[in-house]
PDB file of N, CA and C in Angstrom:
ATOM      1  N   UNK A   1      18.868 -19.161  -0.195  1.00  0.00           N
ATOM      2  CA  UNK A   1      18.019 -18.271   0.588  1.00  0.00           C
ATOM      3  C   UNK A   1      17.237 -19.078   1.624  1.00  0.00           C
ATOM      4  N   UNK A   2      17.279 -18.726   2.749  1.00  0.00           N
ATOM      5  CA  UNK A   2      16.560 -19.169   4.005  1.00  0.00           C
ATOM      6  C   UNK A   2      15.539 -18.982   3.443  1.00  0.00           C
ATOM      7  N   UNK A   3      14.203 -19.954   4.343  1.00  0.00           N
ATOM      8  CA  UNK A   3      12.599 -20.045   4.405  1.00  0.00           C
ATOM      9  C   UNK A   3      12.093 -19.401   5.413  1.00  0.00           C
ATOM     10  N   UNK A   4      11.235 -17.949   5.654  1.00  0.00           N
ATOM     11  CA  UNK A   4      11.123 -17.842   6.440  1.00  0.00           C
ATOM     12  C   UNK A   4      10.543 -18.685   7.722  1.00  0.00           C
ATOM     13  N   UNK A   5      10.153 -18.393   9.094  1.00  0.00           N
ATOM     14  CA  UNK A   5       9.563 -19.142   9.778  1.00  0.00           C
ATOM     15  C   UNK A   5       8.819 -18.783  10.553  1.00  0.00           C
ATOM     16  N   UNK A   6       7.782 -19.414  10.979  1.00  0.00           N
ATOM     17  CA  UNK A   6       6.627 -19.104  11.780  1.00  0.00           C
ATOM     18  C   UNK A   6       7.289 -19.685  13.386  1.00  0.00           C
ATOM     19  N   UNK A   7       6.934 -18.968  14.308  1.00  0.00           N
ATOM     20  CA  UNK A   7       7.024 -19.324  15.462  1.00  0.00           C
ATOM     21  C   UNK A   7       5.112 -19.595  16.228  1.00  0.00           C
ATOM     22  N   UNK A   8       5.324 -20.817  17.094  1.00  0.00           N
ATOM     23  CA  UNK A   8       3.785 -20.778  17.902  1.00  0.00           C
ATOM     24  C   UNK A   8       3.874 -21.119  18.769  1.00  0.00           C
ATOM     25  N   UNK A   9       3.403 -20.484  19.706  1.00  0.00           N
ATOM     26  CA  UNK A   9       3.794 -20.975  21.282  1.00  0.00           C
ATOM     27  C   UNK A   9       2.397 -20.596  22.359  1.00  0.00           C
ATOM     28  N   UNK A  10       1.829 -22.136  22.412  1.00  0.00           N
ATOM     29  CA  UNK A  10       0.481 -22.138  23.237  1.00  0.00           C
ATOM     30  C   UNK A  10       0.796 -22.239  24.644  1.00  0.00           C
ATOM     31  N   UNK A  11       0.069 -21.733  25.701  1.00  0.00           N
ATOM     32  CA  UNK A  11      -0.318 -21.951  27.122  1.00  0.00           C
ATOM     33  C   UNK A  11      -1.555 -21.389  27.697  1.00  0.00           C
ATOM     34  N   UNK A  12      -1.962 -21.614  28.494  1.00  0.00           N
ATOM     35  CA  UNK A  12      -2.739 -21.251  29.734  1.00  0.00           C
ATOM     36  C   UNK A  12      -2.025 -19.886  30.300  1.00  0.00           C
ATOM     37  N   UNK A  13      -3.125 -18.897  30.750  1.00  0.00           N
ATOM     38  CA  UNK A  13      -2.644 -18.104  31.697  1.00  0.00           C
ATOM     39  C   UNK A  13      -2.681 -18.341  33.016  1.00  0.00           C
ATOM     40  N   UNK A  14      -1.444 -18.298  34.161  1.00  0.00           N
ATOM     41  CA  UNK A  14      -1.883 -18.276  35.346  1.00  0.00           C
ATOM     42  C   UNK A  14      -2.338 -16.844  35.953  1.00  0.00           C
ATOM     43  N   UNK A  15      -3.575 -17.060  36.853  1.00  0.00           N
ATOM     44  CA  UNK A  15      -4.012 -15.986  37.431  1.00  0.00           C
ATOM     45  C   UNK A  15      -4.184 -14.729  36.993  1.00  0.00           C
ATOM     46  N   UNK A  16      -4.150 -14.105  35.677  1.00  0.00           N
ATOM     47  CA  UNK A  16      -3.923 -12.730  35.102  1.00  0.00           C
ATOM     48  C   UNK A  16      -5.141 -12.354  33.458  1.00  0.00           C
ATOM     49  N   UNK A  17      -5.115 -12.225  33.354  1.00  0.00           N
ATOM     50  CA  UNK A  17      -6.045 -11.594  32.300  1.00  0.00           C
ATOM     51  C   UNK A  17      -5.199 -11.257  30.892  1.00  0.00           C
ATOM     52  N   UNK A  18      -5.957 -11.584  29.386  1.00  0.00           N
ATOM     53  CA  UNK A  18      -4.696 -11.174  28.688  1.00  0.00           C
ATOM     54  C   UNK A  18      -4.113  -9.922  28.346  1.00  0.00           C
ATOM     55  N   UNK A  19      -5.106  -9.014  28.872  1.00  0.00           N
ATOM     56  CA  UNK A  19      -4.846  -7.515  28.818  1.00  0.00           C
ATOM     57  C   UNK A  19      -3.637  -7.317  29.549  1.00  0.00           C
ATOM     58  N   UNK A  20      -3.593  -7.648  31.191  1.00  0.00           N
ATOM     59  CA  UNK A  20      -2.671  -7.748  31.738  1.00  0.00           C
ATOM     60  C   UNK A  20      -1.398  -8.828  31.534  1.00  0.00           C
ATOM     61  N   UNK A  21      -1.043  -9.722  30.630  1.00  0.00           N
ATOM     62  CA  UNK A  21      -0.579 -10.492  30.107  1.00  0.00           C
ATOM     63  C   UNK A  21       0.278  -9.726  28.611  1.00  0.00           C
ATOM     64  N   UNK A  22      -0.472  -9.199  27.929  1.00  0.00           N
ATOM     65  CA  UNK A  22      -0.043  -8.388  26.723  1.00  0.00           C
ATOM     66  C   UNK A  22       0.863  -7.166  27.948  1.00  0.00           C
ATOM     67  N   UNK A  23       0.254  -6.512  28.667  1.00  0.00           N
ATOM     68  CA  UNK A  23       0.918  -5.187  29.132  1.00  0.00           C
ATOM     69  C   UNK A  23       2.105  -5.294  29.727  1.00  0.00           C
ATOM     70  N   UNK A  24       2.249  -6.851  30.433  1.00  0.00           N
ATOM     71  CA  UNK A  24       3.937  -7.040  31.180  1.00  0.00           C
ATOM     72  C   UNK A  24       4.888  -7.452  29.605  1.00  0.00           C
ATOM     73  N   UNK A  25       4.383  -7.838  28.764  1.00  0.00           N
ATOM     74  CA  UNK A  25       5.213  -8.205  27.696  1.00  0.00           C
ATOM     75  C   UNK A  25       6.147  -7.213  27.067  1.00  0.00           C
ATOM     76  N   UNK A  26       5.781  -5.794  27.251  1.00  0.00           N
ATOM     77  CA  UNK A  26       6.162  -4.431  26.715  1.00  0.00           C
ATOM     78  C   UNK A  26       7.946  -5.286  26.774  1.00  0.00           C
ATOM     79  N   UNK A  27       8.653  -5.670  28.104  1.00  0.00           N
ATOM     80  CA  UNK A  27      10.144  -5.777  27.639  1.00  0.00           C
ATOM     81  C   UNK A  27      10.124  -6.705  27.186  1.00  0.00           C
ATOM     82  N   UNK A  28       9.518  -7.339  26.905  1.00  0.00           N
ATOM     83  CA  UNK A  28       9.742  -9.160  25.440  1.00  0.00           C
ATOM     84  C   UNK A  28       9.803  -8.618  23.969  1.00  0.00           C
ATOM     85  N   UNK A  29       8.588  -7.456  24.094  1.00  0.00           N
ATOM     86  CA  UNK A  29       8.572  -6.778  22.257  1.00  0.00           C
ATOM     87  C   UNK A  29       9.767  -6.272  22.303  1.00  0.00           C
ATOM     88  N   UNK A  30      10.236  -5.319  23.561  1.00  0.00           N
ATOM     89  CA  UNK A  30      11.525  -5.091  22.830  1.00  0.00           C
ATOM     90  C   UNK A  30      12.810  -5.457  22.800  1.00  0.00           C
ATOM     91  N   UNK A  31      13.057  -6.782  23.397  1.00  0.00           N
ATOM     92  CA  UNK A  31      14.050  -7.254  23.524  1.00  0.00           C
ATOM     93  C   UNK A  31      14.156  -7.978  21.903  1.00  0.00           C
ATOM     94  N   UNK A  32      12.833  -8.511  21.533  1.00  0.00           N
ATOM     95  CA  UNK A  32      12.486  -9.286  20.366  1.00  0.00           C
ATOM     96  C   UNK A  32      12.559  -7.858  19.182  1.00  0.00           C
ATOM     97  N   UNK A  33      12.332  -7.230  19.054  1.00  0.00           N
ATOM     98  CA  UNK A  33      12.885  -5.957  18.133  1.00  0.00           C
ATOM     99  C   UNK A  33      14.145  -6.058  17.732  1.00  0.00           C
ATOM    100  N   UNK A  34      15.271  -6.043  19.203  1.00  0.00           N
ATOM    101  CA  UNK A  34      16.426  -6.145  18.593  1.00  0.00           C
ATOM    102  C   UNK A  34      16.873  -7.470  18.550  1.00  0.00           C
ATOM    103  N   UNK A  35      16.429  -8.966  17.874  1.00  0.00           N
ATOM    104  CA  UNK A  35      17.031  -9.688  17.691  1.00  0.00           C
ATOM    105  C   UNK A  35      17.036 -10.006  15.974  1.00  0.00           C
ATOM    106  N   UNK A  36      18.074  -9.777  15.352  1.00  0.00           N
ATOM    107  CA  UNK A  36      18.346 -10.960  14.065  1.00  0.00           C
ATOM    108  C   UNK A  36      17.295 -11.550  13.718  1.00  0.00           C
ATOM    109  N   UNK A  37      16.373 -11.005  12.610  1.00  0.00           N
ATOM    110  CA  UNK A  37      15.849 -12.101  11.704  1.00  0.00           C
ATOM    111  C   UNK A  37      13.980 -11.651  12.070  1.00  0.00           C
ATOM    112  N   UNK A  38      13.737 -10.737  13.123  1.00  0.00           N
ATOM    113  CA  UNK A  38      12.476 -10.682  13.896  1.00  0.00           C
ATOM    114  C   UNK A  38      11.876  -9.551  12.925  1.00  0.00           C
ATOM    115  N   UNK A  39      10.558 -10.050  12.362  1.00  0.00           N
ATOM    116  CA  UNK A  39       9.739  -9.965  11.701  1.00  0.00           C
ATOM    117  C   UNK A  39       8.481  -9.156  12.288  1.00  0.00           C
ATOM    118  N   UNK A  40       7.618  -9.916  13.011  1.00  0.00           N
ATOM    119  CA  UNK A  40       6.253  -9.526  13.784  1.00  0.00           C
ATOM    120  C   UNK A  40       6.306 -10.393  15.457  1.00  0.00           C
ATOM    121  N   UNK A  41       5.077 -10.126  16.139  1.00  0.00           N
ATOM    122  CA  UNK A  41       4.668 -10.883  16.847  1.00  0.00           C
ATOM    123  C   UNK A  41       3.193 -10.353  17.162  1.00  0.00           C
ATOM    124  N   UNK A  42       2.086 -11.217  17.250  1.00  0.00           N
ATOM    125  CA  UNK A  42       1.042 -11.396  17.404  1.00  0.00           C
ATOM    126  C   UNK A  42       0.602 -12.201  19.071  1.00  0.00           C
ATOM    127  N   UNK A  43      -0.565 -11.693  19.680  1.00  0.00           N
ATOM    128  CA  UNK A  43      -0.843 -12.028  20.377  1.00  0.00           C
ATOM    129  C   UNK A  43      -2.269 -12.534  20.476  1.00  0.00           C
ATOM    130  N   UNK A  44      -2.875 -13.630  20.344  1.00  0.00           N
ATOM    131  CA  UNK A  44      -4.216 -13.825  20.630  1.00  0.00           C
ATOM    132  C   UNK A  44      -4.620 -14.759  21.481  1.00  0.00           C
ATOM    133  N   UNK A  45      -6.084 -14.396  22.155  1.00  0.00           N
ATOM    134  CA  UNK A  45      -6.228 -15.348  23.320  1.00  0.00           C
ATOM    135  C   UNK A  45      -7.780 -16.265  22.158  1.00  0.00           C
ATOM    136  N   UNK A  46      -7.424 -17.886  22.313  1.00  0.00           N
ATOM    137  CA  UNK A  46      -7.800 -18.663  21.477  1.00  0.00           C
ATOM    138  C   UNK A  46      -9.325 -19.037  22.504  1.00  0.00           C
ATOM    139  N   UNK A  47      -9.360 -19.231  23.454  1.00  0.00           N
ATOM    140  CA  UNK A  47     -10.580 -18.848  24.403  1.00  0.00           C
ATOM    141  C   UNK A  47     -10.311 -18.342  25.505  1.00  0.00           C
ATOM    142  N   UNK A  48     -11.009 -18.597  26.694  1.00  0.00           N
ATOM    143  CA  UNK A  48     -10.786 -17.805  27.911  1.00  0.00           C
ATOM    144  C   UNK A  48      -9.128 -18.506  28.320  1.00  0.00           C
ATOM    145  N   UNK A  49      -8.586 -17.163  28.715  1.00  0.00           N
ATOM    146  CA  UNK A  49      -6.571 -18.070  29.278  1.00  0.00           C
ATOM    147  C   UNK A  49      -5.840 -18.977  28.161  1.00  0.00           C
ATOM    148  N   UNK A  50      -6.349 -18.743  27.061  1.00  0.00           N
ATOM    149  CA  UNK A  50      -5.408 -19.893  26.535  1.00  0.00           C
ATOM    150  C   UNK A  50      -4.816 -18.702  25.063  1.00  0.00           C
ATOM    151  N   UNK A  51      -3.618 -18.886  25.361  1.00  0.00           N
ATOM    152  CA  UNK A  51      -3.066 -17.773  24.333  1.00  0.00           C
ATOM    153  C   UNK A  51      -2.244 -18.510  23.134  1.00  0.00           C
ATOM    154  N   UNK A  52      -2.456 -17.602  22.327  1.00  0.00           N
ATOM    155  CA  UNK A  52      -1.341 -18.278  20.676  1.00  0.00           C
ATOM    156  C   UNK A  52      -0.514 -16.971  20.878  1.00  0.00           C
ATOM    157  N   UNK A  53       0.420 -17.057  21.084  1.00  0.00           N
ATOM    158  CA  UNK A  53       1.801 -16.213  20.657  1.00  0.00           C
ATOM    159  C   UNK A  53       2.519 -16.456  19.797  1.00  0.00           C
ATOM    160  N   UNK A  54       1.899 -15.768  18.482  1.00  0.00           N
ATOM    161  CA  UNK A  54       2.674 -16.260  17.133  1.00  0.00           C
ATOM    162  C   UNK A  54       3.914 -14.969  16.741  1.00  0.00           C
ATOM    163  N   UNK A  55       5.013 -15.622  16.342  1.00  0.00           N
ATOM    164  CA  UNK A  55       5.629 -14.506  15.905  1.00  0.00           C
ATOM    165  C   UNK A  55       6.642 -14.959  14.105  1.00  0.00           C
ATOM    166  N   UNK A  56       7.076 -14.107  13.798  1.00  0.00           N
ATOM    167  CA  UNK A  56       7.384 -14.069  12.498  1.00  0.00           C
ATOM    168  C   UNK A  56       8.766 -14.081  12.199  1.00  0.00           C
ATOM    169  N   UNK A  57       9.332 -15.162  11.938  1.00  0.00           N
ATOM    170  CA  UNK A  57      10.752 -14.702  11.734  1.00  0.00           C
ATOM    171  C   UNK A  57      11.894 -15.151  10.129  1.00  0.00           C
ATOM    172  N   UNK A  58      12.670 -14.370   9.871  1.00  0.00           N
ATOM    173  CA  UNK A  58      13.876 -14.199   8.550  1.00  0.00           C
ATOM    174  C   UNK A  58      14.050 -16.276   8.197  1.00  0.00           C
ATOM    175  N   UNK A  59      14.202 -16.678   9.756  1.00  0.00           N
ATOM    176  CA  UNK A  59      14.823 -18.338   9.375  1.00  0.00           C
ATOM    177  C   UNK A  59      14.557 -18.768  10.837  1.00  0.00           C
ATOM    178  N   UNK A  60      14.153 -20.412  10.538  1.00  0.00           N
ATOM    179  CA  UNK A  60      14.207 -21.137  12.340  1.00  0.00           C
ATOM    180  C   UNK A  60      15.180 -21.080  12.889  1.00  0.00           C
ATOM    181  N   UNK A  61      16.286 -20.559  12.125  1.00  0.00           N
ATOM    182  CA  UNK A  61      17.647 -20.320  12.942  1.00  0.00           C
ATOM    183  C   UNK A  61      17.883 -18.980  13.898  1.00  0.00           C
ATOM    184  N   UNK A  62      16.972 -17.877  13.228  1.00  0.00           N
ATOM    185  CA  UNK A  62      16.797 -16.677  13.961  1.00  0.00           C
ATOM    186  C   UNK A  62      15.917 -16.824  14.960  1.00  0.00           C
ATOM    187  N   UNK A  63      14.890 -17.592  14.942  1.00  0.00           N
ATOM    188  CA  UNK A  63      13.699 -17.911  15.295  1.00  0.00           C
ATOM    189  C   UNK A  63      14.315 -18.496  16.559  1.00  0.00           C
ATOM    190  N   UNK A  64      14.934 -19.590  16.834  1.00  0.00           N
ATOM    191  CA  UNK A  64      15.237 -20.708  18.091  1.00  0.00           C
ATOM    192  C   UNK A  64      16.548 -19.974  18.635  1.00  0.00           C
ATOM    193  N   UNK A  65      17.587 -18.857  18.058  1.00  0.00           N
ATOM    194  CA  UNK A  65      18.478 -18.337  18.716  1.00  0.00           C
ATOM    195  C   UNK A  65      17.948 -17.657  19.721  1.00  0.00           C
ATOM    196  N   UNK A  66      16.798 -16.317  19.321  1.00  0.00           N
ATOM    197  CA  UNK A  66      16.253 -15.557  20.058  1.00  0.00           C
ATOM    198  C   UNK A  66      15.388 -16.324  21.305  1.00  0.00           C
ATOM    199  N   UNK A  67      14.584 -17.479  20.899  1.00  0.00           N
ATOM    200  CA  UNK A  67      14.475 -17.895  21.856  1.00  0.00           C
ATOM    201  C   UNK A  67      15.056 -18.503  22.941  1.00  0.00           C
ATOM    202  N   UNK A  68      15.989 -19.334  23.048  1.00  0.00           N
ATOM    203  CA  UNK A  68      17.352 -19.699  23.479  1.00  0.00           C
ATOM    204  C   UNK A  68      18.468 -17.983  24.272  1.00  0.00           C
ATOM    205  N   UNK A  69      18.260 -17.415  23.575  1.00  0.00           N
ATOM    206  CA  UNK A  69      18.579 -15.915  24.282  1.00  0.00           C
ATOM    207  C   UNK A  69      17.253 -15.053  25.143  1.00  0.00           C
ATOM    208  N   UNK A  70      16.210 -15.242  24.958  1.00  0.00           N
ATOM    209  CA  UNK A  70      15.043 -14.663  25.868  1.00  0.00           C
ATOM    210  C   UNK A  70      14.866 -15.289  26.678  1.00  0.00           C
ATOM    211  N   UNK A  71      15.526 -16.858  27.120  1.00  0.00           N
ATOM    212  CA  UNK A  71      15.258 -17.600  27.939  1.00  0.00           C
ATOM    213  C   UNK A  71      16.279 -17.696  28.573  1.00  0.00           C
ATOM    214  N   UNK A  72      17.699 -17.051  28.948  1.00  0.00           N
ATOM    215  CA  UNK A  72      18.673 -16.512  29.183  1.00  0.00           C
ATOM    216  C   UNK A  72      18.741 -15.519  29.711  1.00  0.00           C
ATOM    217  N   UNK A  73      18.721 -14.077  29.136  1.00  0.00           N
ATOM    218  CA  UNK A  73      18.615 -12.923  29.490  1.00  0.00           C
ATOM    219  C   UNK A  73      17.112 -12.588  30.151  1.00  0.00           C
ATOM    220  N   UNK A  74      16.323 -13.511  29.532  1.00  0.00           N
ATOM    221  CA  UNK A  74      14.766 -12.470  30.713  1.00  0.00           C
ATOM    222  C   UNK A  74      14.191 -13.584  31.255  1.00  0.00           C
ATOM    223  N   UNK A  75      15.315 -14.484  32.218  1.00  0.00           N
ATOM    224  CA  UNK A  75      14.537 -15.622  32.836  1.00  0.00           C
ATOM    225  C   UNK A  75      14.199 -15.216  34.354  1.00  0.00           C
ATOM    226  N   UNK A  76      14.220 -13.858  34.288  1.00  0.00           N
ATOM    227  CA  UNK A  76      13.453 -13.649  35.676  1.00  0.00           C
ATOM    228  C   UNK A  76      12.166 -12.084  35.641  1.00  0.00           C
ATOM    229  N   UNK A  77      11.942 -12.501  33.980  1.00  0.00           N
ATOM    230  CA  UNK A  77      10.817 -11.569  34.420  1.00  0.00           C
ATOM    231  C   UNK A  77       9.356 -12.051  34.282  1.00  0.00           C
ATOM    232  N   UNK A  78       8.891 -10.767  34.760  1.00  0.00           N
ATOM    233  CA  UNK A  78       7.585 -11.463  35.237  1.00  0.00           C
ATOM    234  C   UNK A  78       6.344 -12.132  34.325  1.00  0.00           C
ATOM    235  N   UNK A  79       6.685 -12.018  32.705  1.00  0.00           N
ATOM    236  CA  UNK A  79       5.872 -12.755  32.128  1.00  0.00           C
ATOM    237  C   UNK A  79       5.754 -14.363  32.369  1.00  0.00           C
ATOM    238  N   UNK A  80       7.162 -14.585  32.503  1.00  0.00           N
ATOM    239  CA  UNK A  80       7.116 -16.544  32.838  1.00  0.00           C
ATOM    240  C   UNK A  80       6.403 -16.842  34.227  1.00  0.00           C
ATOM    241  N   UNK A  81       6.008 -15.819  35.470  1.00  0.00           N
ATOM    242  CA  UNK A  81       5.297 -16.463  36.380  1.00  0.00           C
ATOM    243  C   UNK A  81       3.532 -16.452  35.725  1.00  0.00           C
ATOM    244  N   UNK A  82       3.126 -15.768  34.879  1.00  0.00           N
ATOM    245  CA  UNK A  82       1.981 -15.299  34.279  1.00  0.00           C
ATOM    246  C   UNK A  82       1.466 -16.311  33.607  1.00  0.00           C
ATOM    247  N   UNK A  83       2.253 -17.521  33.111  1.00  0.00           N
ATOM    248  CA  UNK A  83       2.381 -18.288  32.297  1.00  0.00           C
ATOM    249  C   UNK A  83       2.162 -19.588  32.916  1.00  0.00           C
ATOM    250  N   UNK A  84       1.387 -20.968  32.838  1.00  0.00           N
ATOM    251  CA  UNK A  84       1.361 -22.321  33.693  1.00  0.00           C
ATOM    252  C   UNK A  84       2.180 -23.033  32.573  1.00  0.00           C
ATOM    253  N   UNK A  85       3.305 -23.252  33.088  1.00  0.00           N
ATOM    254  CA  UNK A  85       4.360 -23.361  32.542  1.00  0.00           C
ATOM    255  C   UNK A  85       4.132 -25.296  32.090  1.00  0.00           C
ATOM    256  N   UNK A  86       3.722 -25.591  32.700  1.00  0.00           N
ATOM    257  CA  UNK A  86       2.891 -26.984  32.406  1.00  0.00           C
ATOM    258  C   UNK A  86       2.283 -27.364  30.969  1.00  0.00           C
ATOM    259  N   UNK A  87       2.132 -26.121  30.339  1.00  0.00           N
ATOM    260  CA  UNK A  87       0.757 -26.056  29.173  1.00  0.00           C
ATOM    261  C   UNK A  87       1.918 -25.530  28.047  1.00  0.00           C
ATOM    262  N   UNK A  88       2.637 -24.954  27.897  1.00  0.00           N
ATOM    263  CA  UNK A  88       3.881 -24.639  27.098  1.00  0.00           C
ATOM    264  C   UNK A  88       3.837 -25.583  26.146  1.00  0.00           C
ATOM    265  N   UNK A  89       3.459 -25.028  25.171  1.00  0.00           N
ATOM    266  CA  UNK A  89       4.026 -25.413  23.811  1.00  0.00           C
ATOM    267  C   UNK A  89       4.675 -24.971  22.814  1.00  0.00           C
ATOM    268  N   UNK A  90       5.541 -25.195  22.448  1.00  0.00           N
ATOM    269  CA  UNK A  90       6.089 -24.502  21.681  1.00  0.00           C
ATOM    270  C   UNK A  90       6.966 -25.179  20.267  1.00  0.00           C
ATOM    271  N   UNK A  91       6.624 -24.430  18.830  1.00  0.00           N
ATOM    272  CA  UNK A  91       6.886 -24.837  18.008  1.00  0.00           C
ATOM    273  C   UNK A  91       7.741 -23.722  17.270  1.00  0.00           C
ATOM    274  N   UNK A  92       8.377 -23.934  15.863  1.00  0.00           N
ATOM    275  CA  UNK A  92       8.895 -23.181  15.231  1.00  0.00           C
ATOM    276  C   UNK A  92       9.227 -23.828  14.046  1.00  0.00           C
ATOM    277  N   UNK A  93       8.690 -23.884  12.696  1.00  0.00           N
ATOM    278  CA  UNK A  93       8.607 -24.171  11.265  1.00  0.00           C
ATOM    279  C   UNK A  93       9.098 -23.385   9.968  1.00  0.00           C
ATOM    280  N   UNK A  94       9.457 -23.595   9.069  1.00  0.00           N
ATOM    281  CA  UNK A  94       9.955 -22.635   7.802  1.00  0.00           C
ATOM    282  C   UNK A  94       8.483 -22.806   6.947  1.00  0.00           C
ATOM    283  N   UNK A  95       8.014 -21.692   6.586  1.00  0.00           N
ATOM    284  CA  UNK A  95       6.753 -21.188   6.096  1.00  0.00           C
ATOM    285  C   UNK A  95       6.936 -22.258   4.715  1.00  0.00           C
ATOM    286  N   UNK A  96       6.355 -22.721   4.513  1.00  0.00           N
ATOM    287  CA  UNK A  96       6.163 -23.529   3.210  1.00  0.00           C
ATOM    288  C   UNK A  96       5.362 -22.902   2.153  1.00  0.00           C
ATOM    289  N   UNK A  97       4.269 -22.124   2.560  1.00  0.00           N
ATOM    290  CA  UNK A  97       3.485 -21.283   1.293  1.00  0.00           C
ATOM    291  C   UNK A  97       2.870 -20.150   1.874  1.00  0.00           C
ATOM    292  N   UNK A  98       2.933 -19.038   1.030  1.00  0.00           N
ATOM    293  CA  UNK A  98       2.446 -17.479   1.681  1.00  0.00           C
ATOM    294  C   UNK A  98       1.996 -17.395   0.833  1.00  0.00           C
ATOM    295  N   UNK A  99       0.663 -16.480   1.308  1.00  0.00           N
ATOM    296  CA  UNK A  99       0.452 -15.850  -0.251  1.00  0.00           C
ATOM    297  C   UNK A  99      -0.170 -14.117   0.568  1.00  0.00           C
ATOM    298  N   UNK A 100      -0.001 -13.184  -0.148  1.00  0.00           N
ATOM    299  CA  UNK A 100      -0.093 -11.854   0.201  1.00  0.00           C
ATOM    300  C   UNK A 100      -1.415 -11.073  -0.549  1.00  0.00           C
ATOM    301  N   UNK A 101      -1.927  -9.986  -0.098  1.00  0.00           N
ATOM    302  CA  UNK A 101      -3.109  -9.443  -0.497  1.00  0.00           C
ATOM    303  C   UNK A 101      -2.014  -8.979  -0.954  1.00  0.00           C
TER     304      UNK A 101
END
């Protein structure tokens, strides 16, 4: 049995607000809906412009396909100009311990 995995992916916003940042994302949630293995995704801004985009996935194998395919199919929309592509971080791990209410 696969481990699930956490996805985290930090940056800076360019020029936009995260309200307006969350609202262009509408085709990322759903492109990420229909991929293999996709769990959640969370959005929080950690102070002013600086966002954690965490999302939830079945295995890092589902996890790095979809990304590897969103960076393919939606490399011309407008969330990546929103983004200072400079500040990109991005990780993806198999959950080592959960624990649930």
């Amino acid at each position: 049995m696969k481990n699930q995995a956490i996805e985290l992916t930090t940056f800076r916003l360019n020029n936009c607000t995260v309200q307006q940042f969350i609202e262009a994302n509408k085709e990322i949630d759903e492109f990420l809906k229909k991929q293999n293995g996709f769990i959640s995704r969370s959005i929080s801004e950690l102070k002013k412009n600086v966002i954690y985009d965490l999302l939830l996935w079945e295995s890092v194998e589902d996890g790095t396909h979809a990304m590897n395919k969103l960076m393919t199919e939606l490399s011309d929309s407008l969330v990546h100009d929103m983004i200072d592509q400079s500040s990109v971080s991005w990780n993806i791990a198999p959950i080592q311990h959960f624990t649930n209410l």
